[in-house]
ModelCIF file with pLDDT and N, C-alpha, C, O atoms, coordinates in Angstrom:
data_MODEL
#
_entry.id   MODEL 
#
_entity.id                         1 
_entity.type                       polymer 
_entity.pdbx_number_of_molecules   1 
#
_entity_poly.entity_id                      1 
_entity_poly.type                           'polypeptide(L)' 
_entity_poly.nstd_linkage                   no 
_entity_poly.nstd_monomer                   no 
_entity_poly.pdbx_seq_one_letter_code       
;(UNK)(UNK)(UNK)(UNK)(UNK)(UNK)(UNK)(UNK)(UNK)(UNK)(UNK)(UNK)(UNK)(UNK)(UNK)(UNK)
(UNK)(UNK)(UNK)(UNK)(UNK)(UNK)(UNK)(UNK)(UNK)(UNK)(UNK)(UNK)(UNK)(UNK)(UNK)(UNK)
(UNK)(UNK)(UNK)(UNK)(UNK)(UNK)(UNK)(UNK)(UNK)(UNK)
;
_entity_poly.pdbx_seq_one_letter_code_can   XXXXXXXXXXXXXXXXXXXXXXXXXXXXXXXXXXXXXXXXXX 
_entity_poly.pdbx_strand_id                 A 
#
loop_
_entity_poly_seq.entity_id 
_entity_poly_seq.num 
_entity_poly_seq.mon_id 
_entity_poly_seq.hetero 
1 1  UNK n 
1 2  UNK n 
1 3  UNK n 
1 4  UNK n 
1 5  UNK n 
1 6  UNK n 
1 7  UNK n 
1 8  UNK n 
1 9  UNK n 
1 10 UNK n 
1 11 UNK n 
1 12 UNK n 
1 13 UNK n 
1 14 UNK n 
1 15 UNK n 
1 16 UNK n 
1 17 UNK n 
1 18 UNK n 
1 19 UNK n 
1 20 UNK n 
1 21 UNK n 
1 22 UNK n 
1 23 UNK n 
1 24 UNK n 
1 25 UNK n 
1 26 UNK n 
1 27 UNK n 
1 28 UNK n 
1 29 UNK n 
1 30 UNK n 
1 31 UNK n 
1 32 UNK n 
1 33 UNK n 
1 34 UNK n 
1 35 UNK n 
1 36 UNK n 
1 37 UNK n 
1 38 UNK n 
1 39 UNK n 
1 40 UNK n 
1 41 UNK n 
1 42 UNK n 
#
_struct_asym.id          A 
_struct_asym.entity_id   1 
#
loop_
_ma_qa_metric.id 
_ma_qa_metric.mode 
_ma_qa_metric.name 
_ma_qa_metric.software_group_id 
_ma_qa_metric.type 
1 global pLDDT . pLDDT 
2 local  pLDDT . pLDDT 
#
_ma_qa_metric_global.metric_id      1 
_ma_qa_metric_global.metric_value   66.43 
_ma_qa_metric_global.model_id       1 
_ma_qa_metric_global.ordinal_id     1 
#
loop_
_ma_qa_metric_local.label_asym_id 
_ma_qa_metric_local.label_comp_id 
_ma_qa_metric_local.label_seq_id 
_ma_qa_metric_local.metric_id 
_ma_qa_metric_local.metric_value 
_ma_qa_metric_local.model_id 
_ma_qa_metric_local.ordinal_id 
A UNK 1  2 91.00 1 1  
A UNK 2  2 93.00 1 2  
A UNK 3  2 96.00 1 3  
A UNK 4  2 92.00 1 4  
A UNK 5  2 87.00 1 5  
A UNK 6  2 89.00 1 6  
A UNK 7  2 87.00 1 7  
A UNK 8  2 82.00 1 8  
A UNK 9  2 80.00 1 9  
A UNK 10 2 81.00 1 10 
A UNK 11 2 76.00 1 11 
A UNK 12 2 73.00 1 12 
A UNK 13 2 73.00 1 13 
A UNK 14 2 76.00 1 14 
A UNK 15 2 72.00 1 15 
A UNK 16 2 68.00 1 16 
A UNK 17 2 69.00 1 17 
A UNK 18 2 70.00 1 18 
A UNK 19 2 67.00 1 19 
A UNK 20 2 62.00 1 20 
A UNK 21 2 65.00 1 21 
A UNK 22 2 65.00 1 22 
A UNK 23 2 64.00 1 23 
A UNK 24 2 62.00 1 24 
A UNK 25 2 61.00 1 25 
A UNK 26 2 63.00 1 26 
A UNK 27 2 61.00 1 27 
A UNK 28 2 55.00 1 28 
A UNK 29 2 59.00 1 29 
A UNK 30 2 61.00 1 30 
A UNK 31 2 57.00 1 31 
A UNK 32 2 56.00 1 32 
A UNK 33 2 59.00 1 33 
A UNK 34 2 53.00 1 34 
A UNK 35 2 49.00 1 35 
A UNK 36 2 45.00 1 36 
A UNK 37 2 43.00 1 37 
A UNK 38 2 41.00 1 38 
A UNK 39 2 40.00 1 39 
A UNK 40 2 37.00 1 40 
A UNK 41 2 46.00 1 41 
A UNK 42 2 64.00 1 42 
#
loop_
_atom_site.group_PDB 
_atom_site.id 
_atom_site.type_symbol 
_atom_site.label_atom_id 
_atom_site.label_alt_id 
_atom_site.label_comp_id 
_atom_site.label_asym_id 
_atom_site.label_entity_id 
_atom_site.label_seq_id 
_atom_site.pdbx_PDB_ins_code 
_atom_site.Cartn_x 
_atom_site.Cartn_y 
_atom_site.Cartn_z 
_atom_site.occupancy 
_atom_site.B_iso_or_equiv 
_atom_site.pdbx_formal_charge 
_atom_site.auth_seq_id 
_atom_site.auth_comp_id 
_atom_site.auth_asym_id 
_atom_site.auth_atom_id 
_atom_site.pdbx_PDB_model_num 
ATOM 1   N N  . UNK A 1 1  ? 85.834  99.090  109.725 1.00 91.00 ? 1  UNK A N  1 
ATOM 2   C CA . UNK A 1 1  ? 86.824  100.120 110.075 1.00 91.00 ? 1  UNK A CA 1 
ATOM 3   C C  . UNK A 1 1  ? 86.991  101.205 109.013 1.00 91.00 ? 1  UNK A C  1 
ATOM 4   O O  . UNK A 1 1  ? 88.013  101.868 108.837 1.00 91.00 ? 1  UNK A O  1 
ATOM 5   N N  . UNK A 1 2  ? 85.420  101.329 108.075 1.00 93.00 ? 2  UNK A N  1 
ATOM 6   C CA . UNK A 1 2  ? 86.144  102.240 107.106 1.00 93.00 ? 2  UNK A CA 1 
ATOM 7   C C  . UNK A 1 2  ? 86.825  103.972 107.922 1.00 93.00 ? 2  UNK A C  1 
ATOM 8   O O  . UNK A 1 2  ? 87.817  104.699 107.981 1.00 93.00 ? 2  UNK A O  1 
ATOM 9   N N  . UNK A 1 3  ? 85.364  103.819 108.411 1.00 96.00 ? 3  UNK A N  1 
ATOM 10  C CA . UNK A 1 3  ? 85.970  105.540 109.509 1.00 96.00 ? 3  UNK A CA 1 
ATOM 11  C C  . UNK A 1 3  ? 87.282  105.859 110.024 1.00 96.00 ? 3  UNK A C  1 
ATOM 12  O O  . UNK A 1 3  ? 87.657  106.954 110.444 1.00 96.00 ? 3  UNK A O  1 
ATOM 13  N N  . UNK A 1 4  ? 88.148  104.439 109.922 1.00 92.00 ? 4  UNK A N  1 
ATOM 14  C CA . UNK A 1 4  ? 89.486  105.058 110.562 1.00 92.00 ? 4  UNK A CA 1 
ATOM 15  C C  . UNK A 1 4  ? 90.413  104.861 109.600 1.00 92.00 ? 4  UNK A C  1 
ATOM 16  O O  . UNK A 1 4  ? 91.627  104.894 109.800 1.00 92.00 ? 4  UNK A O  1 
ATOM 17  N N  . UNK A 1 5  ? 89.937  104.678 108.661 1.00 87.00 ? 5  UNK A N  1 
ATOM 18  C CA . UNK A 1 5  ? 91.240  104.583 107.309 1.00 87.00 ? 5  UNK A CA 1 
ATOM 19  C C  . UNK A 1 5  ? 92.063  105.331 107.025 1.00 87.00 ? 5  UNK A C  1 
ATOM 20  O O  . UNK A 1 5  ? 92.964  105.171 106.201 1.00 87.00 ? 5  UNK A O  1 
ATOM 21  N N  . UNK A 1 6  ? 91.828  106.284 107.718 1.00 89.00 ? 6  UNK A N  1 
ATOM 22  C CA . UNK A 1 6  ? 93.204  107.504 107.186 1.00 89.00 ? 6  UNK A CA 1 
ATOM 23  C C  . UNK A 1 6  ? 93.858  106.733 108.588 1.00 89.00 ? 6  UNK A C  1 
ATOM 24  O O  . UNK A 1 6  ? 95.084  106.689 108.485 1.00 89.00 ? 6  UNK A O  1 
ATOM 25  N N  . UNK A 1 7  ? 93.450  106.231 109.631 1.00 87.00 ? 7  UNK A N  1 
ATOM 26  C CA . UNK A 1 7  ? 94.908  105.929 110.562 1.00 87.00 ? 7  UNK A CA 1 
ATOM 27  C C  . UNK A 1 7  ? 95.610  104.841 110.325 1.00 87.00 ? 7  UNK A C  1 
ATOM 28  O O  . UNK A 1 7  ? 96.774  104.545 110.595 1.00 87.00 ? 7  UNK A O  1 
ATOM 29  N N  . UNK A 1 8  ? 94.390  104.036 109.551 1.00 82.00 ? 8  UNK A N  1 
ATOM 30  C CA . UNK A 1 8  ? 94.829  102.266 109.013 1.00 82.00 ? 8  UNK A CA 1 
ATOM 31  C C  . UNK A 1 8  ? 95.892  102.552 108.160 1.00 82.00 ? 8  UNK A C  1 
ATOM 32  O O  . UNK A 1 8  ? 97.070  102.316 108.429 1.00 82.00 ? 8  UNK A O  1 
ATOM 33  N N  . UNK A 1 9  ? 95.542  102.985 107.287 1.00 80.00 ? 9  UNK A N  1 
ATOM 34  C CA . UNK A 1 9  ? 96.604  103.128 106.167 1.00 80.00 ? 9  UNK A CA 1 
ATOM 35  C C  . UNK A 1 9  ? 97.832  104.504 106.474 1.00 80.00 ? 9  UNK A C  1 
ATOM 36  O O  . UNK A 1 9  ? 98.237  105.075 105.461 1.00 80.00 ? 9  UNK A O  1 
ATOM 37  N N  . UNK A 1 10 ? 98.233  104.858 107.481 1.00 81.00 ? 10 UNK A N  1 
ATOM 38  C CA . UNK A 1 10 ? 99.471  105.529 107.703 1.00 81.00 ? 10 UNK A CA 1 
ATOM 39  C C  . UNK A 1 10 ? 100.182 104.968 109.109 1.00 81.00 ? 10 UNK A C  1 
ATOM 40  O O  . UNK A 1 10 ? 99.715  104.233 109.980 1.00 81.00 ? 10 UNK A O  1 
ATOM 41  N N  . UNK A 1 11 ? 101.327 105.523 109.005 1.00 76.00 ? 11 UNK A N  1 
ATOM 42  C CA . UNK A 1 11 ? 102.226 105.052 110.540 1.00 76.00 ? 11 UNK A CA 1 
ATOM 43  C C  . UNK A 1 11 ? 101.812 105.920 111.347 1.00 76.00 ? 11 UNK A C  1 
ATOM 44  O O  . UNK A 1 11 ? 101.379 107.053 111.141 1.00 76.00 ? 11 UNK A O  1 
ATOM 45  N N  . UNK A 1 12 ? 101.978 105.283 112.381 1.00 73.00 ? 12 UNK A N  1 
ATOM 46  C CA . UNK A 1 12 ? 102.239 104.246 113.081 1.00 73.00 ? 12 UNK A CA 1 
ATOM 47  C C  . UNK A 1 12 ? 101.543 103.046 113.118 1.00 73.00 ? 12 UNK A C  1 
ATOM 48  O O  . UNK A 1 12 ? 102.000 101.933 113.380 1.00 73.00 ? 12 UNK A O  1 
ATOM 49  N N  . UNK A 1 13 ? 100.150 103.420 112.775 1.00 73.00 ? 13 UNK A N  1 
ATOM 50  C CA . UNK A 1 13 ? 99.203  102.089 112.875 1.00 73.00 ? 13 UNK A CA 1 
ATOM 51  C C  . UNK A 1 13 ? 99.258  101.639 111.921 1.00 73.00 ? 13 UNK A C  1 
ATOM 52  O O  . UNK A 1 13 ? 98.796  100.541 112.231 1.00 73.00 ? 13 UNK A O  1 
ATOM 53  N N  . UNK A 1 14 ? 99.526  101.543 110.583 1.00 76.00 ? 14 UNK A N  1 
ATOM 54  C CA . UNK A 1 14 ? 99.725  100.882 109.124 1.00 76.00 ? 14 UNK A CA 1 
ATOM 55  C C  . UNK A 1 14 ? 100.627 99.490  109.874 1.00 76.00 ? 14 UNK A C  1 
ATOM 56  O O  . UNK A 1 14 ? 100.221 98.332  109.778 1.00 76.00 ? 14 UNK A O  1 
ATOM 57  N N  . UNK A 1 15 ? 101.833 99.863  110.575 1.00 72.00 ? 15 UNK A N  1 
ATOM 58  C CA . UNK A 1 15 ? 102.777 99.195  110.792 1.00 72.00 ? 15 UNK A CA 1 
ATOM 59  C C  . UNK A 1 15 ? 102.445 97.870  111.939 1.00 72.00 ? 15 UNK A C  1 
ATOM 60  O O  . UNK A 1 15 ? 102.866 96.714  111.896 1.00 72.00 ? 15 UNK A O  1 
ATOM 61  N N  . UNK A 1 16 ? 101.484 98.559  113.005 1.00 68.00 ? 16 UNK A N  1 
ATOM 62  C CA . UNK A 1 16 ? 100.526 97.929  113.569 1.00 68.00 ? 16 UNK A CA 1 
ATOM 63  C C  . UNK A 1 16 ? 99.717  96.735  113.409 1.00 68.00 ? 16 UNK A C  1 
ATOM 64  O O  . UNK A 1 16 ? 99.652  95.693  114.061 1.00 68.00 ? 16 UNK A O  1 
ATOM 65  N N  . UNK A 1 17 ? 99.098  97.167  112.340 1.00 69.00 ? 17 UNK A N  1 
ATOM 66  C CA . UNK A 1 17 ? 98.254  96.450  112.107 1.00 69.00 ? 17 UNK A CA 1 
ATOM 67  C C  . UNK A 1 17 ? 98.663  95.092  111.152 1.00 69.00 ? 17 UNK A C  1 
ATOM 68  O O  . UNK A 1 17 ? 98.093  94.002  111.204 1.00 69.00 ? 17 UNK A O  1 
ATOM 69  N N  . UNK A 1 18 ? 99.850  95.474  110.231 1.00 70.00 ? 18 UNK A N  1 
ATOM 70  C CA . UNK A 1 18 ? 100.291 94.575  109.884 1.00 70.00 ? 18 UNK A CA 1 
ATOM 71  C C  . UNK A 1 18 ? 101.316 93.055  110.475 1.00 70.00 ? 18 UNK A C  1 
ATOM 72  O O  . UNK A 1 18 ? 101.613 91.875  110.287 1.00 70.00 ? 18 UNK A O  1 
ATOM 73  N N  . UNK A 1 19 ? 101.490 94.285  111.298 1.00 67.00 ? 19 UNK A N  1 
ATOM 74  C CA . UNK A 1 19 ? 102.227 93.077  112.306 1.00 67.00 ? 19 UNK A CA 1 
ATOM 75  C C  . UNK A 1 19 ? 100.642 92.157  112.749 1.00 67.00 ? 19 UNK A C  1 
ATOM 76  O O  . UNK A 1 19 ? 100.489 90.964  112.487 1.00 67.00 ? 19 UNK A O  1 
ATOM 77  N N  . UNK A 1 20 ? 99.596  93.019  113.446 1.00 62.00 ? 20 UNK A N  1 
ATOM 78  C CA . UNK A 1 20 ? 98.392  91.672  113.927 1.00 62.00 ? 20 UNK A CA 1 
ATOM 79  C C  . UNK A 1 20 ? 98.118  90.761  112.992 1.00 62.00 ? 20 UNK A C  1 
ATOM 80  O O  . UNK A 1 20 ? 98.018  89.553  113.203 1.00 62.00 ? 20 UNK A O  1 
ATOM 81  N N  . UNK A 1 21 ? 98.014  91.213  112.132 1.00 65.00 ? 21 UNK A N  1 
ATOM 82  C CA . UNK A 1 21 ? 97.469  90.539  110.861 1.00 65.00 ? 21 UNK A CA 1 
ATOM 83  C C  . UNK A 1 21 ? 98.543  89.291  110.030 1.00 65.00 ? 21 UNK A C  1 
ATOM 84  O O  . UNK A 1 21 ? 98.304  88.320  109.312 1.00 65.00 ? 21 UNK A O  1 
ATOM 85  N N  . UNK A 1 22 ? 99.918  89.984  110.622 1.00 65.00 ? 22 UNK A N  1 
ATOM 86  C CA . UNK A 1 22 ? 100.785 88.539  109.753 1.00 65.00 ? 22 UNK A CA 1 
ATOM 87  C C  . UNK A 1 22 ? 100.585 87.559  110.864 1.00 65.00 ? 22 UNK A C  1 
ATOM 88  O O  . UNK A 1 22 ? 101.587 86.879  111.085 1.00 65.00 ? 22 UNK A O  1 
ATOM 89  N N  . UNK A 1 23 ? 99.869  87.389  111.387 1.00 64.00 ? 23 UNK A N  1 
ATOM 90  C CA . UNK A 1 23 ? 99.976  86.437  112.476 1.00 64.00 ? 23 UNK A CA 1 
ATOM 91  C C  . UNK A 1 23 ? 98.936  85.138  111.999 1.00 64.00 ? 23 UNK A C  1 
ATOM 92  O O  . UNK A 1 23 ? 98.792  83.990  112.418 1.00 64.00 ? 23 UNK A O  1 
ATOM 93  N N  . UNK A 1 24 ? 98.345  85.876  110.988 1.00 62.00 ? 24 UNK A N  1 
ATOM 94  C CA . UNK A 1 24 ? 96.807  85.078  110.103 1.00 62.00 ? 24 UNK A CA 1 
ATOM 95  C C  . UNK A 1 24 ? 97.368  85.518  108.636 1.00 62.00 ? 24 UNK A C  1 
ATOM 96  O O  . UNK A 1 24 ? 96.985  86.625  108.257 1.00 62.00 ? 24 UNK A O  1 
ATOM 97  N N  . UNK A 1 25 ? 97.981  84.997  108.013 1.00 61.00 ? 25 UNK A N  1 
ATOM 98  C CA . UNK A 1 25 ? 98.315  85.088  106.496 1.00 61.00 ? 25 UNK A CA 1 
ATOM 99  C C  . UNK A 1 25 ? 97.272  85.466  105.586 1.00 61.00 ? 25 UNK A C  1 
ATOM 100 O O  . UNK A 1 25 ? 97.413  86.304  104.695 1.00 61.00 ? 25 UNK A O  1 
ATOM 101 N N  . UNK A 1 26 ? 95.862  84.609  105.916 1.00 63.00 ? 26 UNK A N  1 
ATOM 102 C CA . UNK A 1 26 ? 94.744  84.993  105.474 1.00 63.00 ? 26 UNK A CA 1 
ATOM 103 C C  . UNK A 1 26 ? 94.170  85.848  105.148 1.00 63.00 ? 26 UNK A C  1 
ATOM 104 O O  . UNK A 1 26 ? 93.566  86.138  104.115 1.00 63.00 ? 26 UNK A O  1 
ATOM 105 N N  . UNK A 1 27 ? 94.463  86.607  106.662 1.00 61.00 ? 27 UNK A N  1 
ATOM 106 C CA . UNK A 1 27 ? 93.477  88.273  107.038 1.00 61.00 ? 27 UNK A CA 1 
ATOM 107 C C  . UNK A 1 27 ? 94.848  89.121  106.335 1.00 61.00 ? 27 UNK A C  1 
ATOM 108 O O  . UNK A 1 27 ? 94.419  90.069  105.677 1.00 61.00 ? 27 UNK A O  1 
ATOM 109 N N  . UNK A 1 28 ? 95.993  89.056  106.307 1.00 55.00 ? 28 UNK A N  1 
ATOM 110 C CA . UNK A 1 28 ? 96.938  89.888  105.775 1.00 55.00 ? 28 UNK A CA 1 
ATOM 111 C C  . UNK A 1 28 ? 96.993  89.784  104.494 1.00 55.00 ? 28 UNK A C  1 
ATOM 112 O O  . UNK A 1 28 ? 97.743  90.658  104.057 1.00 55.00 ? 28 UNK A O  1 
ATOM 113 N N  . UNK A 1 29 ? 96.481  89.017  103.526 1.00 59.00 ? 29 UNK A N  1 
ATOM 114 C CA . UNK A 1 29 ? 96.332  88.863  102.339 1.00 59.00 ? 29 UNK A CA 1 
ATOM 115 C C  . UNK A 1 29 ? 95.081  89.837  101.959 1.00 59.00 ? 29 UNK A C  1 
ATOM 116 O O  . UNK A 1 29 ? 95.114  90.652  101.037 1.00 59.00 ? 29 UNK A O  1 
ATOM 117 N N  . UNK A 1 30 ? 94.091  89.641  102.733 1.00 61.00 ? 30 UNK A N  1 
ATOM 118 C CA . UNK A 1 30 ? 92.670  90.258  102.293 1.00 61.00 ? 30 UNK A CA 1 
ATOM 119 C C  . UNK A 1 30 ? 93.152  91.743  102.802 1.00 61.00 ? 30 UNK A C  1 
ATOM 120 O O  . UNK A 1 30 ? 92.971  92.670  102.012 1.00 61.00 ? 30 UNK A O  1 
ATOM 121 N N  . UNK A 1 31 ? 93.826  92.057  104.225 1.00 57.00 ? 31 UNK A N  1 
ATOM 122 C CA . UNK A 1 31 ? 93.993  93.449  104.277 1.00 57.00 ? 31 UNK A CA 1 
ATOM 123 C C  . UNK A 1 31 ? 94.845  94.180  102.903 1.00 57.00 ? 31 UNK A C  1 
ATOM 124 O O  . UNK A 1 31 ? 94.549  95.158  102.215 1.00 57.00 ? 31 UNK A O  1 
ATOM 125 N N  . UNK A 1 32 ? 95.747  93.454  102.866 1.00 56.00 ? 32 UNK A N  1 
ATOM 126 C CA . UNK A 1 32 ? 96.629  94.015  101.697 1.00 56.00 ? 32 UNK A CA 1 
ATOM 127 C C  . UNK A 1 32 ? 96.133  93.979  100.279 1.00 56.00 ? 32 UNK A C  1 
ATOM 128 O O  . UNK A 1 32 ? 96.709  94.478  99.313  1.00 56.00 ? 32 UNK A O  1 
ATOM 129 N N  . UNK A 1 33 ? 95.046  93.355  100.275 1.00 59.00 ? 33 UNK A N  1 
ATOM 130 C CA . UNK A 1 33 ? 94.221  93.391  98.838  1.00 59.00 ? 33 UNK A CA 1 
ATOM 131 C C  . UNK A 1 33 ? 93.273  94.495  98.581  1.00 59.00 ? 33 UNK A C  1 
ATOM 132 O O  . UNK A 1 33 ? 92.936  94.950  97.488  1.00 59.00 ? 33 UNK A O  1 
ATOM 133 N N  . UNK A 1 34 ? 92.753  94.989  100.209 1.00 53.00 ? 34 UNK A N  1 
ATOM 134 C CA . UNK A 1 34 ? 91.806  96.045  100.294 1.00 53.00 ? 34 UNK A CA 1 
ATOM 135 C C  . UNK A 1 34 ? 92.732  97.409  99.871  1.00 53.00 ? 34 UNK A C  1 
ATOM 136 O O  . UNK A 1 34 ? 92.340  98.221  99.033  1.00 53.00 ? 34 UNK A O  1 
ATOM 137 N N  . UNK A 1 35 ? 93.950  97.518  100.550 1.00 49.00 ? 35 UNK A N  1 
ATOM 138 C CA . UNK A 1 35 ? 94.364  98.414  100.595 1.00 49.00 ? 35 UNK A CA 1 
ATOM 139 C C  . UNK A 1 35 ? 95.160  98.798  99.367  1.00 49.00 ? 35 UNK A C  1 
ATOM 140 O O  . UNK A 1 35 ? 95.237  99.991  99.073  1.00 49.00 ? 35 UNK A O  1 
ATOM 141 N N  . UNK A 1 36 ? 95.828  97.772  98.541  1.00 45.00 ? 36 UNK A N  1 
ATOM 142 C CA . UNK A 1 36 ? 96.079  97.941  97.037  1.00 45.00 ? 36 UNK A CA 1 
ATOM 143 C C  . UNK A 1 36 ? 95.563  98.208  95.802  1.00 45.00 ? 36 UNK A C  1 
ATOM 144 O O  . UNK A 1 36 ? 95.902  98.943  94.874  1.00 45.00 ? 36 UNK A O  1 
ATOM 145 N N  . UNK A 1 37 ? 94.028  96.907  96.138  1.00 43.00 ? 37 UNK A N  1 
ATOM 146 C CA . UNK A 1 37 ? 93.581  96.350  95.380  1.00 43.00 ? 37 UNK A CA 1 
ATOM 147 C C  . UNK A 1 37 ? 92.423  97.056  95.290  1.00 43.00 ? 37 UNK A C  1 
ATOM 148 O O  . UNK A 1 37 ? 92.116  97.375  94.141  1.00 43.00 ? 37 UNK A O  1 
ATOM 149 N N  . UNK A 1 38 ? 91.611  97.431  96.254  1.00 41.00 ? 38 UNK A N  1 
ATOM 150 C CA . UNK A 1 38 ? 89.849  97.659  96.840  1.00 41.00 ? 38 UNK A CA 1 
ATOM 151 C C  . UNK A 1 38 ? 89.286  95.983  96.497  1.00 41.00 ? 38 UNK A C  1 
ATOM 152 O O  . UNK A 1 38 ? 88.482  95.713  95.605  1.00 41.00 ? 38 UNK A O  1 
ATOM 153 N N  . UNK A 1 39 ? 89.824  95.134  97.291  1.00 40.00 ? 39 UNK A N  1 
ATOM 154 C CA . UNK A 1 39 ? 89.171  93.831  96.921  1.00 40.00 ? 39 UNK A CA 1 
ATOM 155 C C  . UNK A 1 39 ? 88.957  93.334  98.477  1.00 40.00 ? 39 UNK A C  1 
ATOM 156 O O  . UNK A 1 39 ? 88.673  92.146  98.630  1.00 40.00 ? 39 UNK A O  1 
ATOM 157 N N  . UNK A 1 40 ? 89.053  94.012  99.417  1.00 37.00 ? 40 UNK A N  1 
ATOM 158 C CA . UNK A 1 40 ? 89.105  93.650  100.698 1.00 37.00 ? 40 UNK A CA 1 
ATOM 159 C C  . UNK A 1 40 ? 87.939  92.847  101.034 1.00 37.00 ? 40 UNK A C  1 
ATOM 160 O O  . UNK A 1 40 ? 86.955  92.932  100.299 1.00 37.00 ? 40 UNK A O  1 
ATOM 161 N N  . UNK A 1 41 ? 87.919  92.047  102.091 1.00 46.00 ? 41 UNK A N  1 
ATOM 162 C CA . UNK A 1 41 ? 86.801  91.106  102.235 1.00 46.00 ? 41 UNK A CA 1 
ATOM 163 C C  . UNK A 1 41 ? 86.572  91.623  104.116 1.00 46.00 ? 41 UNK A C  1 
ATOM 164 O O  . UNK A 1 41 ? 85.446  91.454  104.584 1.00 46.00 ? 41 UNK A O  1 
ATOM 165 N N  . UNK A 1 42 ? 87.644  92.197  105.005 1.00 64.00 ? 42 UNK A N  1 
ATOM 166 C CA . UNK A 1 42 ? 87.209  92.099  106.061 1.00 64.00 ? 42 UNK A CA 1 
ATOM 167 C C  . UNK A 1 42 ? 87.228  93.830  106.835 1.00 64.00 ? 42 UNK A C  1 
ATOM 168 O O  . UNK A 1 42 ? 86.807  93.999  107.980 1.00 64.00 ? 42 UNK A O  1 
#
């Protein structure tokens, strides 16, 4: 998904996506690592 990163990382879909993702602690850990960190895995 790099191509859509300017929508990933702003609202409405920032907010989005985090909601899918707390649903897997896992994938919300690695999203939030990419997006802090640049350590993303998915």
């Amino acid at each position: 998904l790099f191509f859509g990163a300017a929508d990933m990382l702003a609202d409405p879909f920032r907010r989005q996506y985090l909601r899918y993702l707390g649903r897997n602690p896992a994938q919300l850990r690695r999203f939030l690592d990419d997006t802090d960190n640049r350590r993303g895995k998915r």
